[in-house]
PDB file of N, CA and C in Angstrom:
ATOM      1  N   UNK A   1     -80.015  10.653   5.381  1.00  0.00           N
ATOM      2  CA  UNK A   1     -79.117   9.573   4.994  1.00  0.00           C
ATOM      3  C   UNK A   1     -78.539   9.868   3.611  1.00  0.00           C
ATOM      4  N   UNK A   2     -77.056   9.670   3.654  1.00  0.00           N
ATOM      5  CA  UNK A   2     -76.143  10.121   1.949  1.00  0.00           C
ATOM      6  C   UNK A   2     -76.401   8.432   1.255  1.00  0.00           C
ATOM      7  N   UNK A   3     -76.273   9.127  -0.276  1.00  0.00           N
ATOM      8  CA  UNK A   3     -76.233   8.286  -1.054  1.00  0.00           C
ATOM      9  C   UNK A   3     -75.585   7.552  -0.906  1.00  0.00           C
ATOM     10  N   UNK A   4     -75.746   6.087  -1.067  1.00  0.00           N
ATOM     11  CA  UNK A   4     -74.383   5.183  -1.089  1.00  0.00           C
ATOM     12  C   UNK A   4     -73.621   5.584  -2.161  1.00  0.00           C
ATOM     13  N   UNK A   5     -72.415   5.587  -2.365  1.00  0.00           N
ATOM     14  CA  UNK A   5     -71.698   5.961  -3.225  1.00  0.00           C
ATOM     15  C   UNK A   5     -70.950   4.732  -4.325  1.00  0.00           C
ATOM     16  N   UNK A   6     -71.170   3.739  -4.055  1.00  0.00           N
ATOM     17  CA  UNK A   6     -71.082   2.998  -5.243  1.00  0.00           C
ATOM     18  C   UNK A   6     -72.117   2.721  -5.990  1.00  0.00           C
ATOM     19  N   UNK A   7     -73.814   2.696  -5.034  1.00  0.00           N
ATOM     20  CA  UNK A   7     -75.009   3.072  -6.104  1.00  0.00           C
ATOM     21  C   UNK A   7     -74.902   4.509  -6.887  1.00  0.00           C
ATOM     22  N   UNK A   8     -74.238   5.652  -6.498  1.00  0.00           N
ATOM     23  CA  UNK A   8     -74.034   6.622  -6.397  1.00  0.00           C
ATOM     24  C   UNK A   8     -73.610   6.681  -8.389  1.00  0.00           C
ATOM     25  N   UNK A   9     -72.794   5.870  -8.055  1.00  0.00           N
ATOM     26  CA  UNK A   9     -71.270   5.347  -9.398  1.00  0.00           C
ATOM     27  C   UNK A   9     -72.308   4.749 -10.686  1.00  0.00           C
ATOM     28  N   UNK A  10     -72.958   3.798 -10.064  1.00  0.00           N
ATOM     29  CA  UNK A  10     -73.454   2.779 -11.654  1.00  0.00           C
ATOM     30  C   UNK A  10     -74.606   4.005 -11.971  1.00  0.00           C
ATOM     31  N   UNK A  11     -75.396   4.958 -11.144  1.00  0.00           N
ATOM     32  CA  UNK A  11     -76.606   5.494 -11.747  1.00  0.00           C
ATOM     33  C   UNK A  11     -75.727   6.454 -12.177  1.00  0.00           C
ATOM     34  N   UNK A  12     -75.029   6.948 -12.021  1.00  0.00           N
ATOM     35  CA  UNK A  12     -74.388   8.274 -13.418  1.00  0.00           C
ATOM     36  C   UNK A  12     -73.834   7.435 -14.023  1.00  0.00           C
ATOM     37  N   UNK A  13     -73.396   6.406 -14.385  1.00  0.00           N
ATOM     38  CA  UNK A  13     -72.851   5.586 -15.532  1.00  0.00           C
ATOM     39  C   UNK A  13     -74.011   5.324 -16.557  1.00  0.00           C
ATOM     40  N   UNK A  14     -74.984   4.367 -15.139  1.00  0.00           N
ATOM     41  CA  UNK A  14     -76.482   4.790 -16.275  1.00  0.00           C
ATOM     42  C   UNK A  14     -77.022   6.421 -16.890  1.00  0.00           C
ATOM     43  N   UNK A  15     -76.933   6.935 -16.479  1.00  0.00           N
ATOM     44  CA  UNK A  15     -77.135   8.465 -16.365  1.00  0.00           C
ATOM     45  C   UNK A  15     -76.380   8.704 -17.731  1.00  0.00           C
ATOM     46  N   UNK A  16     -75.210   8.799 -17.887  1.00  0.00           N
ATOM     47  CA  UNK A  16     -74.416   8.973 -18.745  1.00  0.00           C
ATOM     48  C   UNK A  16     -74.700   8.002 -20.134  1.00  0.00           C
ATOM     49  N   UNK A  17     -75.074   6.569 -20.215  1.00  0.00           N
ATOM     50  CA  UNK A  17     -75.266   5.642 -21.615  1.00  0.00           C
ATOM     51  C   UNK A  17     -76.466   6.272 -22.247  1.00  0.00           C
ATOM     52  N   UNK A  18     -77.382   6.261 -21.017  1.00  0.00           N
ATOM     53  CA  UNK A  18     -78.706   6.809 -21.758  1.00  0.00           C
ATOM     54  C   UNK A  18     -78.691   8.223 -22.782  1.00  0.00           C
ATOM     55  N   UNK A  19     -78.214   8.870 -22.018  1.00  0.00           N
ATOM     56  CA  UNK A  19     -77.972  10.293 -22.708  1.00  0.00           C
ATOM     57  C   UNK A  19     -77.137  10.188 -24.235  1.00  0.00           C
ATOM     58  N   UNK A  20     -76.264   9.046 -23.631  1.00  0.00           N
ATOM     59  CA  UNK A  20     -75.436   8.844 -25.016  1.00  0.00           C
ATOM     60  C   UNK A  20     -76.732   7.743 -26.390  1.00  0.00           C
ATOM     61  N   UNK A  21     -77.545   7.251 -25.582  1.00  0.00           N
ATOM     62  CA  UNK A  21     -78.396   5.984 -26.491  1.00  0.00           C
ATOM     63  C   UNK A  21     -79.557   7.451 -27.181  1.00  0.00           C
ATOM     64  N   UNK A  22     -79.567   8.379 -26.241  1.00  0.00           N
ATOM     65  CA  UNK A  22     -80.457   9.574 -26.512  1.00  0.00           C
ATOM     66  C   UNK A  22     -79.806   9.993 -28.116  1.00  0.00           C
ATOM     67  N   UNK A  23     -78.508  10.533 -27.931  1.00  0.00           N
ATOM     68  CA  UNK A  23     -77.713  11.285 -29.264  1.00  0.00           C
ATOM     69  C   UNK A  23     -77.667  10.136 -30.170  1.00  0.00           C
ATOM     70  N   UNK A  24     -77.218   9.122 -30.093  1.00  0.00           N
ATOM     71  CA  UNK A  24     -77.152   8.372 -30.982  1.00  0.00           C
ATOM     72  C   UNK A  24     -78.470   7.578 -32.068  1.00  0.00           C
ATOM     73  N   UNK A  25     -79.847   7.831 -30.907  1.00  0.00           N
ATOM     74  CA  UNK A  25     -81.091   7.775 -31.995  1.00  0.00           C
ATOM     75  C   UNK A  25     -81.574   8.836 -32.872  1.00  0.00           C
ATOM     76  N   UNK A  26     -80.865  10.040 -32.426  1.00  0.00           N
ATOM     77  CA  UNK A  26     -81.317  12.006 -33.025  1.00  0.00           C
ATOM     78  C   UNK A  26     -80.313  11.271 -34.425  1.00  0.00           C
ATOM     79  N   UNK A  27     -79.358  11.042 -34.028  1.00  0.00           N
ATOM     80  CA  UNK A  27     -78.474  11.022 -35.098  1.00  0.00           C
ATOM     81  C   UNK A  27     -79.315   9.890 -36.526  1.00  0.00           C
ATOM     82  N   UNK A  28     -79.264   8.601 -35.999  1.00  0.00           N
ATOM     83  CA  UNK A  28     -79.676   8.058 -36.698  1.00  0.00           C
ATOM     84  C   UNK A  28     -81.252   8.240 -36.959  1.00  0.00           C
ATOM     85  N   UNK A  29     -82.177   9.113 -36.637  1.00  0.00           N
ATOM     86  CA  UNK A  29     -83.311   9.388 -37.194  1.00  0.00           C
ATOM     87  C   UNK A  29     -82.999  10.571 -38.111  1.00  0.00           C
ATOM     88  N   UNK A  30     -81.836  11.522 -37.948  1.00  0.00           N
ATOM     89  CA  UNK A  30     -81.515  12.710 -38.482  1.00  0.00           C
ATOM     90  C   UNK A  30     -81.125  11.685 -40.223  1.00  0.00           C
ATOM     91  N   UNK A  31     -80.511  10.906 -40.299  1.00  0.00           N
ATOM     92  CA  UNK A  31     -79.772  10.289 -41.197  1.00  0.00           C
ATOM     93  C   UNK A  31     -81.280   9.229 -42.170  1.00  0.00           C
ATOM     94  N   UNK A  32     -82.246   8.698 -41.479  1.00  0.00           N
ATOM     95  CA  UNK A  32     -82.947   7.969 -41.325  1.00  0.00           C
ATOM     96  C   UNK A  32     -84.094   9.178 -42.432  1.00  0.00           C
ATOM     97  N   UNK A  33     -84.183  10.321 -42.185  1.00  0.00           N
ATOM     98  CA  UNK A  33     -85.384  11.266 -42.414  1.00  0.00           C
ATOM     99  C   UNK A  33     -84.550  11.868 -43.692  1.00  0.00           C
ATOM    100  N   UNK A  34     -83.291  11.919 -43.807  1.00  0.00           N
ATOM    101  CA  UNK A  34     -82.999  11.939 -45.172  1.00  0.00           C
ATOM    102  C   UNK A  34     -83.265  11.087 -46.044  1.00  0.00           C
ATOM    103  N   UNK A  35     -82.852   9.905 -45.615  1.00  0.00           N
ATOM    104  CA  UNK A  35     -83.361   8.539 -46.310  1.00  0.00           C
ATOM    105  C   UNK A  35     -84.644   8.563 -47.052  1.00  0.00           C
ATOM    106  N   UNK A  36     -85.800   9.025 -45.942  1.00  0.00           N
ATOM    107  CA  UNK A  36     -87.295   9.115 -46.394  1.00  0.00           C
ATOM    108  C   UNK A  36     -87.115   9.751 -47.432  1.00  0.00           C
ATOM    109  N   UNK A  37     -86.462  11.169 -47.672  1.00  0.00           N
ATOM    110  CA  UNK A  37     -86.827  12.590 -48.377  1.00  0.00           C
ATOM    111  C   UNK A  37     -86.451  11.917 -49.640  1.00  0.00           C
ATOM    112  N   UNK A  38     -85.289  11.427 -49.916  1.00  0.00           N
ATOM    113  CA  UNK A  38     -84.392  10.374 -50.801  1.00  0.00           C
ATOM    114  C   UNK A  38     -85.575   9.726 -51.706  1.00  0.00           C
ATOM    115  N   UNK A  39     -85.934   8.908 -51.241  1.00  0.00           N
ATOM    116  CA  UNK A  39     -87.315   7.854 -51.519  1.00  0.00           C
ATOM    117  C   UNK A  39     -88.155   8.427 -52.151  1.00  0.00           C
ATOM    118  N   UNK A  40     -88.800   9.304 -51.044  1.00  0.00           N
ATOM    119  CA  UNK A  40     -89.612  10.309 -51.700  1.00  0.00           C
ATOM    120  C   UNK A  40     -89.597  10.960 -53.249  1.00  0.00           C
ATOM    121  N   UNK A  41     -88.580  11.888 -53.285  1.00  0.00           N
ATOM    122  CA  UNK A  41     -87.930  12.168 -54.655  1.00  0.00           C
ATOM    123  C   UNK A  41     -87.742  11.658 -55.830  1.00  0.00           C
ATOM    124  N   UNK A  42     -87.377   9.608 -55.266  1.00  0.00           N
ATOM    125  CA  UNK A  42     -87.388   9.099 -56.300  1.00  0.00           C
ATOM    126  C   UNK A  42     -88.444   8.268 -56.762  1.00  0.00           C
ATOM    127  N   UNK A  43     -89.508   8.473 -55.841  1.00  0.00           N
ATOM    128  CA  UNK A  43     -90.719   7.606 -55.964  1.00  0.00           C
ATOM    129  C   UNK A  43     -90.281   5.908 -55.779  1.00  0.00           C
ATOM    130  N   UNK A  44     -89.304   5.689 -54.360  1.00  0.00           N
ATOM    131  CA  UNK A  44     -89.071   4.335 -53.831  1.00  0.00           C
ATOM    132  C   UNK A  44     -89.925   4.237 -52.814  1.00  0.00           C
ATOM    133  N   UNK A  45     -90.086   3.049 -52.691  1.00  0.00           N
ATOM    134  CA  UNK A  45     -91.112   2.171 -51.599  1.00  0.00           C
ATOM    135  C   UNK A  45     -90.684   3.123 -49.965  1.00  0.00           C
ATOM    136  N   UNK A  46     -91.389   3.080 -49.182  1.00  0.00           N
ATOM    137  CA  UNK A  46     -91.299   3.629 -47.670  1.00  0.00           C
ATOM    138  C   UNK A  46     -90.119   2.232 -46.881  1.00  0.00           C
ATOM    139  N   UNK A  47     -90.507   1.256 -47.565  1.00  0.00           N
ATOM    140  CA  UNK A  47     -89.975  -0.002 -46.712  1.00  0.00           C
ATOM    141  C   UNK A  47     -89.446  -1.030 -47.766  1.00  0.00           C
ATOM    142  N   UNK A  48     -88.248  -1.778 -46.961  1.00  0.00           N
ATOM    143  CA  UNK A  48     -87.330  -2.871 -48.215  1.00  0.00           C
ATOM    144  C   UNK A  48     -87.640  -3.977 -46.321  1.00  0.00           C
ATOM    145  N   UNK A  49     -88.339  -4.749 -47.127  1.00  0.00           N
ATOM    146  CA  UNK A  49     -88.413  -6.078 -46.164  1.00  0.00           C
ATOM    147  C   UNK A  49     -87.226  -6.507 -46.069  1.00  0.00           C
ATOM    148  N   UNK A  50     -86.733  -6.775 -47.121  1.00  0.00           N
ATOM    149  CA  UNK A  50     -85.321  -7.678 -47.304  1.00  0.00           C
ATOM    150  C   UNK A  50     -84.231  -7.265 -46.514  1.00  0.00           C
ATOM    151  N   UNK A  51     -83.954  -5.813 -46.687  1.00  0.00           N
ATOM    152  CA  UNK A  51     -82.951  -4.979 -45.649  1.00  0.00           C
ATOM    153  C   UNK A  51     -83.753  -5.177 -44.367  1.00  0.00           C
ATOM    154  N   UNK A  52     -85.040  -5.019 -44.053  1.00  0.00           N
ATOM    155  CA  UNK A  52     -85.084  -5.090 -42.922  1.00  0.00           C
ATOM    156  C   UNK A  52     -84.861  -6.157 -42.123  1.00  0.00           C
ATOM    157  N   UNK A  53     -84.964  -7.532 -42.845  1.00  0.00           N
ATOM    158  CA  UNK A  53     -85.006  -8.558 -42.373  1.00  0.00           C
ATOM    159  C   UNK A  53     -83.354  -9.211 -42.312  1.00  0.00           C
ATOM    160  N   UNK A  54     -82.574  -8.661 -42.827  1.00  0.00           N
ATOM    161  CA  UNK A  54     -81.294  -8.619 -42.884  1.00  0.00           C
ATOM    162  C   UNK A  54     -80.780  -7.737 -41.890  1.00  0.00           C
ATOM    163  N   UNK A  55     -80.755  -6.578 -41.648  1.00  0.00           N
ATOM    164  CA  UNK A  55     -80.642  -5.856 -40.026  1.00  0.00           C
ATOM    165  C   UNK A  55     -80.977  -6.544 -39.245  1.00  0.00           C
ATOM    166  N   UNK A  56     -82.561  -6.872 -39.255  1.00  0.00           N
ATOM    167  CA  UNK A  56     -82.525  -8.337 -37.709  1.00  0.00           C
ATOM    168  C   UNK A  56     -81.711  -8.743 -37.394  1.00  0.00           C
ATOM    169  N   UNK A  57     -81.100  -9.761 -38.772  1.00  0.00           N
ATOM    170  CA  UNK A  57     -80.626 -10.833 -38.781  1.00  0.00           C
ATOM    171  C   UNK A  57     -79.208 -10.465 -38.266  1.00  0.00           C
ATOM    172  N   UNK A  58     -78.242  -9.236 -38.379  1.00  0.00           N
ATOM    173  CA  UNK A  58     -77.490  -8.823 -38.402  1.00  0.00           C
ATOM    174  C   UNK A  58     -77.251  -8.513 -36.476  1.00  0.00           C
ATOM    175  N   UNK A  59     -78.414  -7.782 -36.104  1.00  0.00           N
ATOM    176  CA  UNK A  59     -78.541  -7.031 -34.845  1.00  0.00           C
ATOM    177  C   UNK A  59     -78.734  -8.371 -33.780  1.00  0.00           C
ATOM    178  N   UNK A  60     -79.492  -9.099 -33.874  1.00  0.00           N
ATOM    179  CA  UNK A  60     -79.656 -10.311 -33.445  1.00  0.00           C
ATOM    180  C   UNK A  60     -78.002 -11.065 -33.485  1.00  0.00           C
ATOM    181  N   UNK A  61     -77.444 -11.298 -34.222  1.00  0.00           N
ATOM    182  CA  UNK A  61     -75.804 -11.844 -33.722  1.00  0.00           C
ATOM    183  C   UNK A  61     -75.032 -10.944 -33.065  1.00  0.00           C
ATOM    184  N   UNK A  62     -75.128  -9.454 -33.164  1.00  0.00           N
ATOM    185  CA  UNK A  62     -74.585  -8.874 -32.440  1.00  0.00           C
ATOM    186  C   UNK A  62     -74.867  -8.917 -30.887  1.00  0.00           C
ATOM    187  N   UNK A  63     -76.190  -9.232 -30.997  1.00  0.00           N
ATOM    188  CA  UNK A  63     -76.637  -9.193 -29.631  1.00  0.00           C
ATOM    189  C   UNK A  63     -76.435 -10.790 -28.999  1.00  0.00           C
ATOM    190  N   UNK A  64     -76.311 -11.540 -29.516  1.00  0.00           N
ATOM    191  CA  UNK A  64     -75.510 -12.765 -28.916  1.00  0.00           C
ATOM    192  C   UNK A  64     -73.965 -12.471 -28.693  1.00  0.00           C
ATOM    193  N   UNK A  65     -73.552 -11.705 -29.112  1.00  0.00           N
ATOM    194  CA  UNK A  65     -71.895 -11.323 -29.176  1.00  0.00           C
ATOM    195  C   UNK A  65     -72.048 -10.759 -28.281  1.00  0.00           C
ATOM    196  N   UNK A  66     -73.180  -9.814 -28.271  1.00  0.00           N
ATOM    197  CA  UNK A  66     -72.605  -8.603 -26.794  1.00  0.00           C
ATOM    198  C   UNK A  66     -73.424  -9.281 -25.367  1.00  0.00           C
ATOM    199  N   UNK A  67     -73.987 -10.688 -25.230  1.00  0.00           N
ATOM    200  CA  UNK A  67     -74.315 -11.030 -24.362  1.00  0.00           C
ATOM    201  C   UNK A  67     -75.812 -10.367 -23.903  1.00  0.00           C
ATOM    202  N   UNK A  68     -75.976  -9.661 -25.387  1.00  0.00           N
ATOM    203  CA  UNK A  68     -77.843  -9.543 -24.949  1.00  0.00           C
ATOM    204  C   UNK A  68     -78.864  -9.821 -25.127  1.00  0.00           C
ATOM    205  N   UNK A  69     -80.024 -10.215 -24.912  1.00  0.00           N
ATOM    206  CA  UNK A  69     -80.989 -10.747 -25.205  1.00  0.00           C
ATOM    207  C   UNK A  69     -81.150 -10.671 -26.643  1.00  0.00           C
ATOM    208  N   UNK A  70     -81.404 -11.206 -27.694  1.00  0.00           N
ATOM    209  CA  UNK A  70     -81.596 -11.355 -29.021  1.00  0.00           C
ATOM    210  C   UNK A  70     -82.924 -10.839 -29.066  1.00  0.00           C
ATOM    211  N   UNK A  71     -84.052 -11.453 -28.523  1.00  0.00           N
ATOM    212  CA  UNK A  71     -85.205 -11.503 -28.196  1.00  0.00           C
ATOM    213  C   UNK A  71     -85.427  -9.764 -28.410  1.00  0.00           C
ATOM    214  N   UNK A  72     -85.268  -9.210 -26.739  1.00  0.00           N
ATOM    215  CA  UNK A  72     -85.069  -7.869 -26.942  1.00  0.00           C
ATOM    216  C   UNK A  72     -84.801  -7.255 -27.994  1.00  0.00           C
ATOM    217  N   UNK A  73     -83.348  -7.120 -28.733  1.00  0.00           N
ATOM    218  CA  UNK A  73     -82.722  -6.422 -29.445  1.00  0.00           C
ATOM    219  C   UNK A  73     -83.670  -6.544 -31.000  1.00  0.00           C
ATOM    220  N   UNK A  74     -83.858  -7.501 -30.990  1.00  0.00           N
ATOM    221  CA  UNK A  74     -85.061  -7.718 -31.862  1.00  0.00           C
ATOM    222  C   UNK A  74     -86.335  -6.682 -31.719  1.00  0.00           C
ATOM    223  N   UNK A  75     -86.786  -6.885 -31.120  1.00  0.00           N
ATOM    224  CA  UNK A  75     -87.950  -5.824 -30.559  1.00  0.00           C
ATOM    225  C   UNK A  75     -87.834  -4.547 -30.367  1.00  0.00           C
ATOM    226  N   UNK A  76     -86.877  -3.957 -30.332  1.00  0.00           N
ATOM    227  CA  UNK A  76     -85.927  -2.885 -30.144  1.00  0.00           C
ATOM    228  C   UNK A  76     -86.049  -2.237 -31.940  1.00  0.00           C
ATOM    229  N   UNK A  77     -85.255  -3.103 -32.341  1.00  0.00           N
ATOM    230  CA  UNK A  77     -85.308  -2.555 -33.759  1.00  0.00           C
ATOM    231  C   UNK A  77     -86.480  -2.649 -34.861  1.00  0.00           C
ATOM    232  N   UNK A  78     -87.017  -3.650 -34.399  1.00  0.00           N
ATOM    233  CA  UNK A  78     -88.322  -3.677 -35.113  1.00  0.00           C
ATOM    234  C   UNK A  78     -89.234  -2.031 -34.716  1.00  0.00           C
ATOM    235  N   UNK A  79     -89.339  -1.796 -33.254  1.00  0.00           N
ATOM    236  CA  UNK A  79     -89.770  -0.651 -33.036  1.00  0.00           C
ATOM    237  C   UNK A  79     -89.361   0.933 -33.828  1.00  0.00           C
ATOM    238  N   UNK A  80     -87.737   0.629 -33.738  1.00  0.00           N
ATOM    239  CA  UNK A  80     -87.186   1.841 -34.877  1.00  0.00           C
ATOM    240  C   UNK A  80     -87.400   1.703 -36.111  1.00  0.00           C
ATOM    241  N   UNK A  81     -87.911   0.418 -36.583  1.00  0.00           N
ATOM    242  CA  UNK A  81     -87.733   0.091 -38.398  1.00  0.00           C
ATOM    243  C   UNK A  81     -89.421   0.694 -38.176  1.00  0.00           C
ATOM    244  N   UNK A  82     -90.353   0.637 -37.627  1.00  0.00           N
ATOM    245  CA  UNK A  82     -91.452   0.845 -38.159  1.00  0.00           C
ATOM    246  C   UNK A  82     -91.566   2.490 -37.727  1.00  0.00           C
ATOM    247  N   UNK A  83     -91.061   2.950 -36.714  1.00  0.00           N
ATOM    248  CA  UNK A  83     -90.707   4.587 -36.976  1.00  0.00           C
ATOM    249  C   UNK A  83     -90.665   5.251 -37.770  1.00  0.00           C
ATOM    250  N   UNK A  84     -89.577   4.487 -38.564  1.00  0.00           N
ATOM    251  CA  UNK A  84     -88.585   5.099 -39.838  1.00  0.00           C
ATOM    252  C   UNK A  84     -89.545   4.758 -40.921  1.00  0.00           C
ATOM    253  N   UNK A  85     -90.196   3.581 -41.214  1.00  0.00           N
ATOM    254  CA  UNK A  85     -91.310   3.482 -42.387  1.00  0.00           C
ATOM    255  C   UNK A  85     -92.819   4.753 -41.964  1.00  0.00           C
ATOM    256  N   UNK A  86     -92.706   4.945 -40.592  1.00  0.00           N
ATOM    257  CA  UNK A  86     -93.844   5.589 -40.582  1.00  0.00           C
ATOM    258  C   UNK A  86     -93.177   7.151 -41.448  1.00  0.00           C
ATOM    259  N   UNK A  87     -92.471   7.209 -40.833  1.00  0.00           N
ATOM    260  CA  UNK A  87     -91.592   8.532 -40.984  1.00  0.00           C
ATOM    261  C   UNK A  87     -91.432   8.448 -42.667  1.00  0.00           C
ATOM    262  N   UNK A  88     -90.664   7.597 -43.502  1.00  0.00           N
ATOM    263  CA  UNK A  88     -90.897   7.816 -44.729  1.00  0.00           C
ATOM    264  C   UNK A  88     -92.237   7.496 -45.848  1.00  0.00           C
ATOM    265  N   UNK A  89     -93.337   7.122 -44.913  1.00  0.00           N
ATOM    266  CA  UNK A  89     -94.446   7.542 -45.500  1.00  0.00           C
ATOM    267  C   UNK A  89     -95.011   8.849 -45.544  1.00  0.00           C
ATOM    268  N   UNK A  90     -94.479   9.755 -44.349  1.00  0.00           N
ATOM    269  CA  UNK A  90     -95.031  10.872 -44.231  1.00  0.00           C
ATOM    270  C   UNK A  90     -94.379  11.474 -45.310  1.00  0.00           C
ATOM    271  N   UNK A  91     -92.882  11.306 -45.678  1.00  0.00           N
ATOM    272  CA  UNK A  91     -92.610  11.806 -46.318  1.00  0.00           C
ATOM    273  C   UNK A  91     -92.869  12.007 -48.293  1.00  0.00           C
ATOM    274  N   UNK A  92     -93.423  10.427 -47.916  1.00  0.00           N
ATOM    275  CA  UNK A  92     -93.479  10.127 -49.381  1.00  0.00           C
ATOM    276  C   UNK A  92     -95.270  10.632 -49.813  1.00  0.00           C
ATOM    277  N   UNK A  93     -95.866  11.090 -48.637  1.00  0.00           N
ATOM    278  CA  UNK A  93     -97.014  11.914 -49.026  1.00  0.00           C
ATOM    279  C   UNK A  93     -97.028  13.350 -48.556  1.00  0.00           C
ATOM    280  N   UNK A  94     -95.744  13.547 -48.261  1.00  0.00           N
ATOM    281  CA  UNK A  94     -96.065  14.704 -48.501  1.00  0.00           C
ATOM    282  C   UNK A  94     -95.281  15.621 -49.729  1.00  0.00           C
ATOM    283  N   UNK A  95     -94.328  14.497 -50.736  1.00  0.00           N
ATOM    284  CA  UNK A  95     -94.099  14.496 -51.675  1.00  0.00           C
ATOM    285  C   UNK A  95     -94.663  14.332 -52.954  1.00  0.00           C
ATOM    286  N   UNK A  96     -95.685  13.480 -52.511  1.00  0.00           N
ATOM    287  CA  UNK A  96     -96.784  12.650 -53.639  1.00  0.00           C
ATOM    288  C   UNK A  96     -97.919  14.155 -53.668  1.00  0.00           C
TER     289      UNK A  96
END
């Protein structure tokens, strides 16, 4: 039995965002791990609550704009913000 071909359609569309949600986290961890090295160098904190809590706040209206779960998108970035603090702790000891 052949693929249906309009399921055929949305899974390479999915096929295709993911790959693109793929490049677009390399990028922003690529940008993100400078940040750390940055910090590092200057002997700044791994983490700014305030920015972080302001990105929420930021990502969260977007995600009412784009009709997506807030909830989610929330959880989403909280997961990358503590990445990126893990990530510029490593860095800031292996600077220290």
């Amino acid at each position: 039995m052949s693929e249906d071909p309009v399921l055929a359609g949305f899974r390479q569309s999915i096929d295709n965002i993911d790959a693109a949600m793929i490049h677009i986290l390399a990028e922003r961890f690529r940008i993100t791990q400078a940040v750390g090295a940055y910090k590092a160098a200057h002997q700044l904190p791994a983490s700014d609550p305030s920015r972080e809590e302001r990105q929420i706040a930021r990502l969260r209206a977007l995600a009412v704009d784009a009709k997506l779960d807030p909830e989610f998108s929330e959880k989403f970035l909280r997961f990358i913000i503590e990445e990126v603090i893990r990530h510029h702790e490593q860095a800031a000891g292996a600077a220290g």
